[in-house]
C-alpha atoms as a PDB file:
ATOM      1  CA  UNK A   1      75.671  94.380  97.347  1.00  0.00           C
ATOM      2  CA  UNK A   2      77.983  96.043  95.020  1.00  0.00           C
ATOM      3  CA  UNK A   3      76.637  98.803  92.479  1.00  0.00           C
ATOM      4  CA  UNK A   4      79.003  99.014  89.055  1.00  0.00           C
ATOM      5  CA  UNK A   5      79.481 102.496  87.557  1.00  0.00           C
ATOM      6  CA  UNK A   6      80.061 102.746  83.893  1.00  0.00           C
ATOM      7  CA  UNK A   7      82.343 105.281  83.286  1.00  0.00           C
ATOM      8  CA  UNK A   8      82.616 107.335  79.918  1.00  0.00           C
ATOM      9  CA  UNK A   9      85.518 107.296  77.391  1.00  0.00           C
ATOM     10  CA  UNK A  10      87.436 109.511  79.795  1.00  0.00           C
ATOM     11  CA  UNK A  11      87.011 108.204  82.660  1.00  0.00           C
ATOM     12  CA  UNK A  12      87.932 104.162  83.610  1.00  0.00           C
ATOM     13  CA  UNK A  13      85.449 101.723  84.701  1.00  0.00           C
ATOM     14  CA  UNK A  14      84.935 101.025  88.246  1.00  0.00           C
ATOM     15  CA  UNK A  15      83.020  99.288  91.007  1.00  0.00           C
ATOM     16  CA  UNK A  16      81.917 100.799  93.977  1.00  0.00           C
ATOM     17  CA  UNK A  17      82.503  98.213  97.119  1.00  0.00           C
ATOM     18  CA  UNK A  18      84.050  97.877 100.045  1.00  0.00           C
ATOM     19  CA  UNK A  19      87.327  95.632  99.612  1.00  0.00           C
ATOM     20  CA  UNK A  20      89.794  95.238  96.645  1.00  0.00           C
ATOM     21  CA  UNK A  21      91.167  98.085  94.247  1.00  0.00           C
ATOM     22  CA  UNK A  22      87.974  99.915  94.097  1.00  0.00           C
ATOM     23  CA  UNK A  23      88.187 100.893  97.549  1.00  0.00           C
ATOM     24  CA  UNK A  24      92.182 101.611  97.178  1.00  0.00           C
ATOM     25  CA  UNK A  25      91.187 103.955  94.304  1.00  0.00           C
ATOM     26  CA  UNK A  26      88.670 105.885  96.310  1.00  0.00           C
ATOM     27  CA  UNK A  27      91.277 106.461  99.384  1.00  0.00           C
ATOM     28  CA  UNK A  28      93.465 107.899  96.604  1.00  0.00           C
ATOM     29  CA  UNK A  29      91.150 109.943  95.269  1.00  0.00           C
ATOM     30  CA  UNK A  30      89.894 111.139  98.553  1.00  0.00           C
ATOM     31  CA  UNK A  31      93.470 112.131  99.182  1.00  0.00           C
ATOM     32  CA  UNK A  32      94.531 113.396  96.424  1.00  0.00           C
ATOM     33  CA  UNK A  33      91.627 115.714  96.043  1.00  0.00           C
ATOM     34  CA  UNK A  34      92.184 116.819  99.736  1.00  0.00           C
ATOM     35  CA  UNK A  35      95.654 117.796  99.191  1.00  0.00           C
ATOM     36  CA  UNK A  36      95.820 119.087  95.819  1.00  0.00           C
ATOM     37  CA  UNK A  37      92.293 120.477  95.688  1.00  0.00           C
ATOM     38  CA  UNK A  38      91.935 118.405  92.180  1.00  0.00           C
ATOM     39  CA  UNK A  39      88.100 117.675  90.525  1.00  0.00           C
ATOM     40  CA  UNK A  40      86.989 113.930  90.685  1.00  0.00           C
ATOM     41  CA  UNK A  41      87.277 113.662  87.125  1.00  0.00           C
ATOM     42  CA  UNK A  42      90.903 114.680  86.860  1.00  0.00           C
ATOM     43  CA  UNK A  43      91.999 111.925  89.792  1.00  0.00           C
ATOM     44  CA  UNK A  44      90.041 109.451  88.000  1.00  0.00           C
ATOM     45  CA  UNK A  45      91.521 110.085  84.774  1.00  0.00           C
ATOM     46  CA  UNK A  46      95.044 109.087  85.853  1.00  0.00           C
ATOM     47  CA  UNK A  47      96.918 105.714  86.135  1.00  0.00           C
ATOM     48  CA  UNK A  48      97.570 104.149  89.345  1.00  0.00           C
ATOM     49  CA  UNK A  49     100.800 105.006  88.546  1.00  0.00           C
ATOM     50  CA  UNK A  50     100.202 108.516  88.036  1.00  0.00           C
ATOM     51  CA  UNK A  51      98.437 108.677  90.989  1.00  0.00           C
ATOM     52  CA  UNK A  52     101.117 106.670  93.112  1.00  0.00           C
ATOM     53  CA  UNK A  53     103.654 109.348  92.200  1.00  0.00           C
ATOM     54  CA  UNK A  54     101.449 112.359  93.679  1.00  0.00           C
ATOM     55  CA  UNK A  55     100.558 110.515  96.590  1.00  0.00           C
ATOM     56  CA  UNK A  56     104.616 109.726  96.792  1.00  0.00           C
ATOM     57  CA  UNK A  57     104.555 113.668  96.994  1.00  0.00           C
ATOM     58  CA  UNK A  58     102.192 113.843  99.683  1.00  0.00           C
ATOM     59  CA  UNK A  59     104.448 111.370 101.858  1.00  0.00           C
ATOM     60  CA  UNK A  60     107.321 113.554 100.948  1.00  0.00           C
ATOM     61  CA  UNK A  61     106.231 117.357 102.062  1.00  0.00           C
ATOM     62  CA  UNK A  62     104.479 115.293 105.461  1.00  0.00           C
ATOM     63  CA  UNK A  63     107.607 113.817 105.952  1.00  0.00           C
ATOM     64  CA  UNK A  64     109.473 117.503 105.310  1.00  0.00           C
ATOM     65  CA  UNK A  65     107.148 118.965 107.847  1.00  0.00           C
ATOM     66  CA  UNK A  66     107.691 116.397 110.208  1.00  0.00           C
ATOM     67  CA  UNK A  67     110.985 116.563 110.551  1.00  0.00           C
ATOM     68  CA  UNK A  68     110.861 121.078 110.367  1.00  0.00           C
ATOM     69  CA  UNK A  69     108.189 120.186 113.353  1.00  0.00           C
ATOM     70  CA  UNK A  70     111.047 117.819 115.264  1.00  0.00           C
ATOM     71  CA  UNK A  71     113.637 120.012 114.967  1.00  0.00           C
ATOM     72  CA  UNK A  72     111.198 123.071 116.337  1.00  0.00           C
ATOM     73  CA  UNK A  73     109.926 121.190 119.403  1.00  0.00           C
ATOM     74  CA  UNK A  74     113.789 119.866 120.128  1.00  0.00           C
ATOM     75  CA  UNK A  75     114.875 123.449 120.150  1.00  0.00           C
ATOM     76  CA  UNK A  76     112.334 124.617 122.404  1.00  0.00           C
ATOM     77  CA  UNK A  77     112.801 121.568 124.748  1.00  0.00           C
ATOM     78  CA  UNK A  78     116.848 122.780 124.715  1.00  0.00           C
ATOM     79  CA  UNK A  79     115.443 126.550 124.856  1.00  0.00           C
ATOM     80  CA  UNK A  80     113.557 125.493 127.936  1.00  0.00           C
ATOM     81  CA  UNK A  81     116.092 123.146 129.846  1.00  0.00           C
ATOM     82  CA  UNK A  82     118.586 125.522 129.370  1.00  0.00           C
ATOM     83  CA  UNK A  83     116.069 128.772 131.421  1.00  0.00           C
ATOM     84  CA  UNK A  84     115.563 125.976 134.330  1.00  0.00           C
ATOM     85  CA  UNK A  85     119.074 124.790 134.742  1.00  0.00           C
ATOM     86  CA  UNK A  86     119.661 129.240 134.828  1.00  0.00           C
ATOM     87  CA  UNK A  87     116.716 129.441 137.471  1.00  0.00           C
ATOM     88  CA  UNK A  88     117.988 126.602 139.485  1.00  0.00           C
ATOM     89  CA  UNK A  89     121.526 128.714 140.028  1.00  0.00           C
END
């Protein structure tokens, strides 16, 4: 059974359930507020579209890291083959 929230005149409307947007709002909140370290109210206070361009931001500096991460691990594998092709001599 789904349990409706009134919000206040800052803060939107919203249902608390397990499918649809409600649930799509939540994981954005929850990530958001993770990330950025931002109060409830705040996230909730924003448009979807608002909060589609932070989250955009998230996917960008995990996708930055990634790739710093790749490029680390690709030079240590070259580091490494390189010190057992020199032991093998």
């Amino acid at each position: 059974m789904e349990r409706v929230r009134r919000g206040t005149a800052k803060s939107p409307v919203f249902a608390i359930g397990k499918n649809g947007p409600q649930k799509e709002i939540f994981q954005e909140a929850a990530d958001l507020a993770y990330y950025f370290h931002w109060p409830r109210t705040e996230i909730m206070e924003m448009t979807g579209k608002e909060r589609g361009i932070w989250l955009e931001q998230i996917h960008r500096i995990h996708k930055s890291q990634k790739q710093q991460r790749d490029l680390e691990s690709a030079e240590q594998l070259k580091i490494f083959m390189e010190n057992k092709q020199q032991d093998m001599l």
